[in-house]
PDB file of N, CA and C in Angstrom:
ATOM      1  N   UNK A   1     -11.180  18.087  62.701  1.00  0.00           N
ATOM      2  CA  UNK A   1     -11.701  19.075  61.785  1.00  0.00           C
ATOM      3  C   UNK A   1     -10.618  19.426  60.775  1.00  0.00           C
ATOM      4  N   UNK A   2     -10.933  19.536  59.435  1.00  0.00           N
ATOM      5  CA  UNK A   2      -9.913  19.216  58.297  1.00  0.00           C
ATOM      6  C   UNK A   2     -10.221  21.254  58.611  1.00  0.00           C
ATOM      7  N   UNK A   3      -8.585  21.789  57.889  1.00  0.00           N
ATOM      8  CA  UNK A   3      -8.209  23.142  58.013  1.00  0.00           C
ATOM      9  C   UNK A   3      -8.226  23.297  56.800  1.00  0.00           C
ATOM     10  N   UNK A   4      -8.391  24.448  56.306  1.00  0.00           N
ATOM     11  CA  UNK A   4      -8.340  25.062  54.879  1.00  0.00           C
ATOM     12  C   UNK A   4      -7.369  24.926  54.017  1.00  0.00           C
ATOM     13  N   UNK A   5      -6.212  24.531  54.373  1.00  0.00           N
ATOM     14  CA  UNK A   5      -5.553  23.765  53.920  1.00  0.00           C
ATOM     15  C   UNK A   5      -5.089  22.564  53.666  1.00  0.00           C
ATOM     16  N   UNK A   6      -5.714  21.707  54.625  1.00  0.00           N
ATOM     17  CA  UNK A   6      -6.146  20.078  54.539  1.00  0.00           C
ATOM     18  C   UNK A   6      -7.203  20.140  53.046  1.00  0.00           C
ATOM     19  N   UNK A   7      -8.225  20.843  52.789  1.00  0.00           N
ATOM     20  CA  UNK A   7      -9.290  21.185  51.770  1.00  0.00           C
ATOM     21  C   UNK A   7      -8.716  21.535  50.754  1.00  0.00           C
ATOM     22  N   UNK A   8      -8.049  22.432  50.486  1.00  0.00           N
ATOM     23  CA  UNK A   8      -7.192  22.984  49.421  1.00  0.00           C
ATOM     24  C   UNK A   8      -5.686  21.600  48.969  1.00  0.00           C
ATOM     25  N   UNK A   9      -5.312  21.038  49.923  1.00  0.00           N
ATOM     26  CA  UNK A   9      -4.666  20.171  49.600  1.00  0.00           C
ATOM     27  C   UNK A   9      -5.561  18.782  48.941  1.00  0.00           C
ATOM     28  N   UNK A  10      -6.475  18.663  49.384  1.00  0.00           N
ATOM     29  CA  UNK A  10      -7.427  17.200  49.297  1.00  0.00           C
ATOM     30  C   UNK A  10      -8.052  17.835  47.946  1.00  0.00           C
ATOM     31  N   UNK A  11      -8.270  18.950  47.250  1.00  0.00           N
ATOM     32  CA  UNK A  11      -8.999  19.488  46.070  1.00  0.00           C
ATOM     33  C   UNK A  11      -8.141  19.038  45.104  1.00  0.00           C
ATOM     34  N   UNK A  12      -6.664  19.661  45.446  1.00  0.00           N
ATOM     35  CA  UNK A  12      -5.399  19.888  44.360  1.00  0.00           C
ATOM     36  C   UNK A  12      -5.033  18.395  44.176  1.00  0.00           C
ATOM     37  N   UNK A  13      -5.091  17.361  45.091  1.00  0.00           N
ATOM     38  CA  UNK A  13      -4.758  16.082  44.674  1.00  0.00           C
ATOM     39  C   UNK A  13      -5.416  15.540  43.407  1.00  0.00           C
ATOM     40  N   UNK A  14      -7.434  16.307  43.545  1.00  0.00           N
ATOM     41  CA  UNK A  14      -8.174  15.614  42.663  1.00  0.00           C
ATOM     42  C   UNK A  14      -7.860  16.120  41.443  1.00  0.00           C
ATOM     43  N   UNK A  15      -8.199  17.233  41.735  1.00  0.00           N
ATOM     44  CA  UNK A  15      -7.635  17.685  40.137  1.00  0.00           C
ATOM     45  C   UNK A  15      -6.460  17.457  39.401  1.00  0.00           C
ATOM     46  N   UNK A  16      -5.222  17.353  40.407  1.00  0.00           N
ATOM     47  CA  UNK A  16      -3.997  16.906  39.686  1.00  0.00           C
ATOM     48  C   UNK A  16      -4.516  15.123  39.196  1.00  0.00           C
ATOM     49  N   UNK A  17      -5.101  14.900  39.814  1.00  0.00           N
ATOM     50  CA  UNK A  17      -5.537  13.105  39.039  1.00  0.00           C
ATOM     51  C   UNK A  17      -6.456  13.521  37.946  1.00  0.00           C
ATOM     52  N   UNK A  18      -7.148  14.191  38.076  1.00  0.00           N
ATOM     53  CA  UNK A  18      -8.369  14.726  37.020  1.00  0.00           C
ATOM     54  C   UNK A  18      -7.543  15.356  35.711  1.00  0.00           C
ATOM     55  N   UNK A  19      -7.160  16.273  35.864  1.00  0.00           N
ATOM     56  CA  UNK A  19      -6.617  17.146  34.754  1.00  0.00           C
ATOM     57  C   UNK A  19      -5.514  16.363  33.842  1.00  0.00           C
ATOM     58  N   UNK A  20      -4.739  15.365  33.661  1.00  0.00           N
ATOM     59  CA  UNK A  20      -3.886  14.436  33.063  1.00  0.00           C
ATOM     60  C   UNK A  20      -5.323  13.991  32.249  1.00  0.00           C
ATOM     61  N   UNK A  21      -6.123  13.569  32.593  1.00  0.00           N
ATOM     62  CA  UNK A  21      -6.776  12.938  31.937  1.00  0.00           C
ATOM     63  C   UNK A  21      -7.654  13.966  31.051  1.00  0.00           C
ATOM     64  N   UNK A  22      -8.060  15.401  31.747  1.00  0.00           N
ATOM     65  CA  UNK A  22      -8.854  16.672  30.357  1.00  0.00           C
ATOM     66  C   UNK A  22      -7.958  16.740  29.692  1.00  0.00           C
ATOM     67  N   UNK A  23      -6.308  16.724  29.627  1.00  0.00           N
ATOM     68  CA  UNK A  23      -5.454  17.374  28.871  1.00  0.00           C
ATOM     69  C   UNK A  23      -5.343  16.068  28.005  1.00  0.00           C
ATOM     70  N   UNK A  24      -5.313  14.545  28.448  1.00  0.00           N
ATOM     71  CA  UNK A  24      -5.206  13.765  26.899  1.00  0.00           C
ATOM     72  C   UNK A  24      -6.651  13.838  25.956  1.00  0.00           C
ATOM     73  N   UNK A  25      -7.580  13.948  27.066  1.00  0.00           N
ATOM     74  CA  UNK A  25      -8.933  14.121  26.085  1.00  0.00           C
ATOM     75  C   UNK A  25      -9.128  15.558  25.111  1.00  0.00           C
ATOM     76  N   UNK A  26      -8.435  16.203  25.789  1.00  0.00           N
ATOM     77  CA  UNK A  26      -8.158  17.830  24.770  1.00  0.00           C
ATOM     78  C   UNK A  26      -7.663  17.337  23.719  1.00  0.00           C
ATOM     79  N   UNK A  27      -6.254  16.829  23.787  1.00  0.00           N
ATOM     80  CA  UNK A  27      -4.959  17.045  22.769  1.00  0.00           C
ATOM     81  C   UNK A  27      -5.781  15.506  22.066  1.00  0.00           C
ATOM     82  N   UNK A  28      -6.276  15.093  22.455  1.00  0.00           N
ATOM     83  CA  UNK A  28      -6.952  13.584  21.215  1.00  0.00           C
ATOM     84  C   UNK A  28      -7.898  14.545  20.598  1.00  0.00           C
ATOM     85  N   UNK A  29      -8.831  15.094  21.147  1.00  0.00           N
ATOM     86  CA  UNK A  29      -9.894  15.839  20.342  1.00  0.00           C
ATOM     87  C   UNK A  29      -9.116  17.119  19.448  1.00  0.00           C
ATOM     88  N   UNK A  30      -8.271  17.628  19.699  1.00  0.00           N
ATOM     89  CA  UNK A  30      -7.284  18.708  18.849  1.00  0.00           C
ATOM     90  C   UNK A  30      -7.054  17.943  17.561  1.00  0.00           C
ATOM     91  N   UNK A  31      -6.111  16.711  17.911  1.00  0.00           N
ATOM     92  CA  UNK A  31      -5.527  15.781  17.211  1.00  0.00           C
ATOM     93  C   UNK A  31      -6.646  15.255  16.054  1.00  0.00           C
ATOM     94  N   UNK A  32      -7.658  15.045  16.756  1.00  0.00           N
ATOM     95  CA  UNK A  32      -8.813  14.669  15.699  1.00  0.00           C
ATOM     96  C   UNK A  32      -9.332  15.480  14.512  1.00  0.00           C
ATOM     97  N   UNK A  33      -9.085  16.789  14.980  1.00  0.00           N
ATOM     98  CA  UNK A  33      -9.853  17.909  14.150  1.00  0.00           C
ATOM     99  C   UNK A  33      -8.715  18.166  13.138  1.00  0.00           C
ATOM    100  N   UNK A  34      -7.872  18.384  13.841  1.00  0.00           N
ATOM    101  CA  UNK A  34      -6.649  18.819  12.933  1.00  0.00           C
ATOM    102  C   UNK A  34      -6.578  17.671  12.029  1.00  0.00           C
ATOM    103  N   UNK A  35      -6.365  16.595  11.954  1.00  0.00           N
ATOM    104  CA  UNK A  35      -6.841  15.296  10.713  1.00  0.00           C
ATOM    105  C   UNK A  35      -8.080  15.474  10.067  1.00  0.00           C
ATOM    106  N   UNK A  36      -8.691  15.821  10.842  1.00  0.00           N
ATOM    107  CA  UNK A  36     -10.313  15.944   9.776  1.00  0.00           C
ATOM    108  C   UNK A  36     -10.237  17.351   8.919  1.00  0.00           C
ATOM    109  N   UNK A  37      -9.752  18.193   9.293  1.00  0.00           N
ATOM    110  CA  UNK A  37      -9.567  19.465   8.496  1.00  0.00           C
ATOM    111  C   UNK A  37      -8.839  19.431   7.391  1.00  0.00           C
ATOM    112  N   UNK A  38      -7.257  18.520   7.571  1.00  0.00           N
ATOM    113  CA  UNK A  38      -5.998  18.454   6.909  1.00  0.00           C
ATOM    114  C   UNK A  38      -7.110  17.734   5.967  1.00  0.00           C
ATOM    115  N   UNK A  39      -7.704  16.598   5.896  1.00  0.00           N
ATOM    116  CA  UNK A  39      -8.252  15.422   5.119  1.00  0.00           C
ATOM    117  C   UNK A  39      -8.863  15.911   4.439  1.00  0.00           C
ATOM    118  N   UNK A  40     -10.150  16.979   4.646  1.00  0.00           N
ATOM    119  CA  UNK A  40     -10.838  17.805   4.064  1.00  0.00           C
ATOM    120  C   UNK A  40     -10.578  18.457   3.150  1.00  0.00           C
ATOM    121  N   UNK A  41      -9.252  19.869   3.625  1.00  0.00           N
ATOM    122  CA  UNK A  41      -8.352  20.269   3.133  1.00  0.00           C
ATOM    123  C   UNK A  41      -7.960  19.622   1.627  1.00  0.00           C
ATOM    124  N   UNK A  42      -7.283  18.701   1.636  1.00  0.00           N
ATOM    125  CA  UNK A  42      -6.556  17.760   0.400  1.00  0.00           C
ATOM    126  C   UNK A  42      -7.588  17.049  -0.336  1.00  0.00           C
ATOM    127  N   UNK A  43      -8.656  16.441   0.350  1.00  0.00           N
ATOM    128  CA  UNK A  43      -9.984  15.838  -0.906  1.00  0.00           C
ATOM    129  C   UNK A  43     -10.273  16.935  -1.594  1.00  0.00           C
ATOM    130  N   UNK A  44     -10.024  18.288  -1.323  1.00  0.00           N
ATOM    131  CA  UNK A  44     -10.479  19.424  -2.519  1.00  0.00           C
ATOM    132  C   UNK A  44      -9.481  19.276  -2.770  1.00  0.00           C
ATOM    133  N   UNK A  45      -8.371  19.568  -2.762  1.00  0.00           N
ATOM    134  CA  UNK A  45      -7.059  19.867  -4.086  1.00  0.00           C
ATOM    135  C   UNK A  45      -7.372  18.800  -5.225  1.00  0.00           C
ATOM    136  N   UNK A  46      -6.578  19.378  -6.045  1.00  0.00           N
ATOM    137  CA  UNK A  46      -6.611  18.150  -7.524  1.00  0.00           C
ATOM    138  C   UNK A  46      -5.108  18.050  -7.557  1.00  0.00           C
ATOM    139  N   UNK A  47      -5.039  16.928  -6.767  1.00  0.00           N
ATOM    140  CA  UNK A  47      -4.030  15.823  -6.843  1.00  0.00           C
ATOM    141  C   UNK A  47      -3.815  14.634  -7.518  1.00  0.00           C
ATOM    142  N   UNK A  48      -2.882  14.411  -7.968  1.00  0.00           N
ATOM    143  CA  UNK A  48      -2.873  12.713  -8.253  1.00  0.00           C
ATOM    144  C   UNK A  48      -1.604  11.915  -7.118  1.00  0.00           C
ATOM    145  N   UNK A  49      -1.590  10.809  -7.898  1.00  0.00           N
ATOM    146  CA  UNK A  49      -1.094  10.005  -7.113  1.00  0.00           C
ATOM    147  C   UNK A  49       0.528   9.858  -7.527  1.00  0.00           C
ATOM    148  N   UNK A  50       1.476   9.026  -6.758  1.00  0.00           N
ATOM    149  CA  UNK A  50       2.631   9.172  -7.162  1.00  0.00           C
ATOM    150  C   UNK A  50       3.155   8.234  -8.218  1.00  0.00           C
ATOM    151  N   UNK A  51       2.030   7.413  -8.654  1.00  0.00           N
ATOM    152  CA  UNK A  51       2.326   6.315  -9.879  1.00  0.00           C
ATOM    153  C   UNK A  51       1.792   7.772 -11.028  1.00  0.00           C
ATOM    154  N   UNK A  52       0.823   8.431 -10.895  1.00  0.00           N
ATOM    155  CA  UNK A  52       0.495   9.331 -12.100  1.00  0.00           C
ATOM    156  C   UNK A  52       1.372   9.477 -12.341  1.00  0.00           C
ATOM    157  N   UNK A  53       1.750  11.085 -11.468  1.00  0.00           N
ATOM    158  CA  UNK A  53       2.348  11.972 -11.756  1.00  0.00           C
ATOM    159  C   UNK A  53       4.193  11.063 -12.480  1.00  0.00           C
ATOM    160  N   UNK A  54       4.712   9.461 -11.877  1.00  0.00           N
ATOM    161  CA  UNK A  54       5.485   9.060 -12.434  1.00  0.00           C
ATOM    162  C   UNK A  54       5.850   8.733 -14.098  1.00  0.00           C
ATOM    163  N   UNK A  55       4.420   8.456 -14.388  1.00  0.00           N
ATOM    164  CA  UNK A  55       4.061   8.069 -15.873  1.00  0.00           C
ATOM    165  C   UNK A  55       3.865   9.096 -16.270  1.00  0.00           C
ATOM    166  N   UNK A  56       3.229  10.473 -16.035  1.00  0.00           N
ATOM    167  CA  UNK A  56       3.601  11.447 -16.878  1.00  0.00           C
ATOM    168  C   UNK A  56       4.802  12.115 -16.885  1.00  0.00           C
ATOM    169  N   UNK A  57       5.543  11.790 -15.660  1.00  0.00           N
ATOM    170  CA  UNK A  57       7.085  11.983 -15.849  1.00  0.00           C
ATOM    171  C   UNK A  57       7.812  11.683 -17.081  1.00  0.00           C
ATOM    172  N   UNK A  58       7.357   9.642 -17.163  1.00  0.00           N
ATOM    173  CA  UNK A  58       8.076   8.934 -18.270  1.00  0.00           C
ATOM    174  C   UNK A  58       7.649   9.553 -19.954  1.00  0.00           C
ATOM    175  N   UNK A  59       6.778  10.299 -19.716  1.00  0.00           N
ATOM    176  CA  UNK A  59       5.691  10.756 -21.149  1.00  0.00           C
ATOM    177  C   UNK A  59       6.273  11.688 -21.593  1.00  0.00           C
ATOM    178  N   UNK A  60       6.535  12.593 -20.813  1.00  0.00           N
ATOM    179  CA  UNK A  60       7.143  13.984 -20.793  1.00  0.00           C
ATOM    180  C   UNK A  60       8.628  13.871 -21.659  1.00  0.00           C
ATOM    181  N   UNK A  61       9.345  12.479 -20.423  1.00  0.00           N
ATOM    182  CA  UNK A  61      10.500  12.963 -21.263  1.00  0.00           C
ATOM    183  C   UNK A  61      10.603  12.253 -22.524  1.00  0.00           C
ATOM    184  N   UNK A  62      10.046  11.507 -22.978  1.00  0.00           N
ATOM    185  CA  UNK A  62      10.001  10.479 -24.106  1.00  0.00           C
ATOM    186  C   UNK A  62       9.955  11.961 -25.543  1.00  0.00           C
ATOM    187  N   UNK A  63       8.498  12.331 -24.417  1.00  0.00           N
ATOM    188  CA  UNK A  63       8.470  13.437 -25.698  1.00  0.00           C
ATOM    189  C   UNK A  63       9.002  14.332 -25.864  1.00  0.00           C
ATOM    190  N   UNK A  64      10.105  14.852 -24.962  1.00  0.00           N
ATOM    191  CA  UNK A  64      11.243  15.849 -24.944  1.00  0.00           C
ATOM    192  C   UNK A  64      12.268  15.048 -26.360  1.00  0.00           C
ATOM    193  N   UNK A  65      12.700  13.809 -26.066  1.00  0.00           N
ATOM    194  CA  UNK A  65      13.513  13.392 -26.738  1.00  0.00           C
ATOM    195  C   UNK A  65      13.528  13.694 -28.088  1.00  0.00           C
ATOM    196  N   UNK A  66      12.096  13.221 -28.545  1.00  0.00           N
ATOM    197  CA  UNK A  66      10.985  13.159 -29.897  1.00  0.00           C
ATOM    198  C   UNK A  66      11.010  14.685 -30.324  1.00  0.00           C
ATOM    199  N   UNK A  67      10.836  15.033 -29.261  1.00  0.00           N
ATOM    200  CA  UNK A  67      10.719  16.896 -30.023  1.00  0.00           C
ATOM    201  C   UNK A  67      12.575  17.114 -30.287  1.00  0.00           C
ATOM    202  N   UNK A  68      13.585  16.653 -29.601  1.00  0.00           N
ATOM    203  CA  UNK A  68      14.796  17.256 -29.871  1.00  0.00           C
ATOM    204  C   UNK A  68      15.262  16.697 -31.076  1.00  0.00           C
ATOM    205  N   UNK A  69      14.656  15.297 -31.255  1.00  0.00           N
ATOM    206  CA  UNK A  69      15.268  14.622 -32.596  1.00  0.00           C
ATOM    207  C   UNK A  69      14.709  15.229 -33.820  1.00  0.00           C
ATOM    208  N   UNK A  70      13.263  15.306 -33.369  1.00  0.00           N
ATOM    209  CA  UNK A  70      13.046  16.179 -34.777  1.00  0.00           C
ATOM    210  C   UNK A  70      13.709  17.669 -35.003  1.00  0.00           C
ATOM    211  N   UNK A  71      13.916  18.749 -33.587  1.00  0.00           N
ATOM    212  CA  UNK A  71      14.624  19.771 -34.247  1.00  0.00           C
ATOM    213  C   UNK A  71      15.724  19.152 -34.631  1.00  0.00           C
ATOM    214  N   UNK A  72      16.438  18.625 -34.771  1.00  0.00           N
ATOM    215  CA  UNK A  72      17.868  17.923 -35.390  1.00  0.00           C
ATOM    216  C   UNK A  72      17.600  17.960 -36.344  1.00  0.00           C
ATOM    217  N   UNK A  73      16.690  16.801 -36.940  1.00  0.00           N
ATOM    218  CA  UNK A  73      16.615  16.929 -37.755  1.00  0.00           C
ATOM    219  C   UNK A  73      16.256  17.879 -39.014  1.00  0.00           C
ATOM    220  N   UNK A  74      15.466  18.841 -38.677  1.00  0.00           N
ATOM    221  CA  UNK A  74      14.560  20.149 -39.046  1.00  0.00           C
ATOM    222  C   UNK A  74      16.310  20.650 -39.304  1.00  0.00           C
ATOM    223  N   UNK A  75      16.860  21.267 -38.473  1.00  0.00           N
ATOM    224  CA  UNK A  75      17.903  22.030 -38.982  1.00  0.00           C
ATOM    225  C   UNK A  75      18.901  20.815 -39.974  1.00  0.00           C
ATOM    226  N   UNK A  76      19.176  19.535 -39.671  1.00  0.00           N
ATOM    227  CA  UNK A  76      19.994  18.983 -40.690  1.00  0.00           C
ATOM    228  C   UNK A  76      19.150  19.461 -42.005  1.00  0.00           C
ATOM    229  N   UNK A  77      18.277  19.456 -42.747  1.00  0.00           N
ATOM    230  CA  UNK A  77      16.970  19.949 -43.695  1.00  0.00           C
ATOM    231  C   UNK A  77      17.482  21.189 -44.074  1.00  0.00           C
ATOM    232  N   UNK A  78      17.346  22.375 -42.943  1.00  0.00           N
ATOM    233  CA  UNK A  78      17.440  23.536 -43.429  1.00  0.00           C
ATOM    234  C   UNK A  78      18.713  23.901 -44.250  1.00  0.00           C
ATOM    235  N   UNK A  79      19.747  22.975 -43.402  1.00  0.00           N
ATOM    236  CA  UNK A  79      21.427  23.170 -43.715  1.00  0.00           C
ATOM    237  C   UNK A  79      21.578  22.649 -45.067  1.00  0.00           C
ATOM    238  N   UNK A  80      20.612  21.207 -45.257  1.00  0.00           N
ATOM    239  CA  UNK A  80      20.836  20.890 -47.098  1.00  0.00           C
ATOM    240  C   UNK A  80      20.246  21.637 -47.749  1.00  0.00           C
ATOM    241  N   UNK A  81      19.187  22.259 -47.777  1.00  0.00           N
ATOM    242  CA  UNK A  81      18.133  22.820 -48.273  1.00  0.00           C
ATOM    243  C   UNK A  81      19.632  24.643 -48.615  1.00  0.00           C
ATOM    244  N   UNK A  82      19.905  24.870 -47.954  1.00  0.00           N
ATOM    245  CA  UNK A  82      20.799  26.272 -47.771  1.00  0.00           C
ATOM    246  C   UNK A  82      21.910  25.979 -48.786  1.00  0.00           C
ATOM    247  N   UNK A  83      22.141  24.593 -48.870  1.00  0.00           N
ATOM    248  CA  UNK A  83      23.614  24.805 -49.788  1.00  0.00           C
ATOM    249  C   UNK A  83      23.159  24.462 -51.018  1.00  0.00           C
TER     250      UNK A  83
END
C-alpha cells in the first residue's frame, strides 16, 4: 500500500517532467506575442530604410555645401557692392 508520501512523491516526479515542458510552451507563446506586437508596433511608424535615410544624408549635405558657397558668395557681392 503506497503512503501519502509515496503519492505526493509519485505526483511531484510528474509534474517536475510536466512543467519543463508548460514553461517552454509559455516562454515560446510570450516570445511569439512579444514579436507580433513589436512587428505591429513598427508597420505603423513611418520609417524608412537605411539606404533612404543614407541618400538623404548624401542630399542634405551636398546641399549644405551649395547653400554655404552661395552665402560666400552673397557676402563677397555685398563687400564689392559696399566699396
Amino acid at each position: 500500500m503506497k503512503t501519502p508520501q509515496d503519492f505526493f512523491s509519485q505526483l511531484q516526479g510528474q509534474f517536475g517532467s510536466v512543467l519543463p515542458d508548460m514553461a517552454k510552451a509559455a516562454r515560446d507563446d510570450v516570445e511569439h506575442h512579444a514579436r507580433a506586437t513589436a512587428m505591429s508596433v513598427l508597420s505603423r511608424l513611418d520609417l524608412v530604410t537605411r539606404e533612404e535615410f543614407d541618400a538623404q544624408q548624401a542630399v542634405l549635405l551636398r546641399t549644405r555645401e551649395k547653400v554655404e558657397a552661395l552665402e560666400k558668395r552673397v557676402a563677397e557681392l555685398e563687400q564689392q557692392q559696399s566699396q
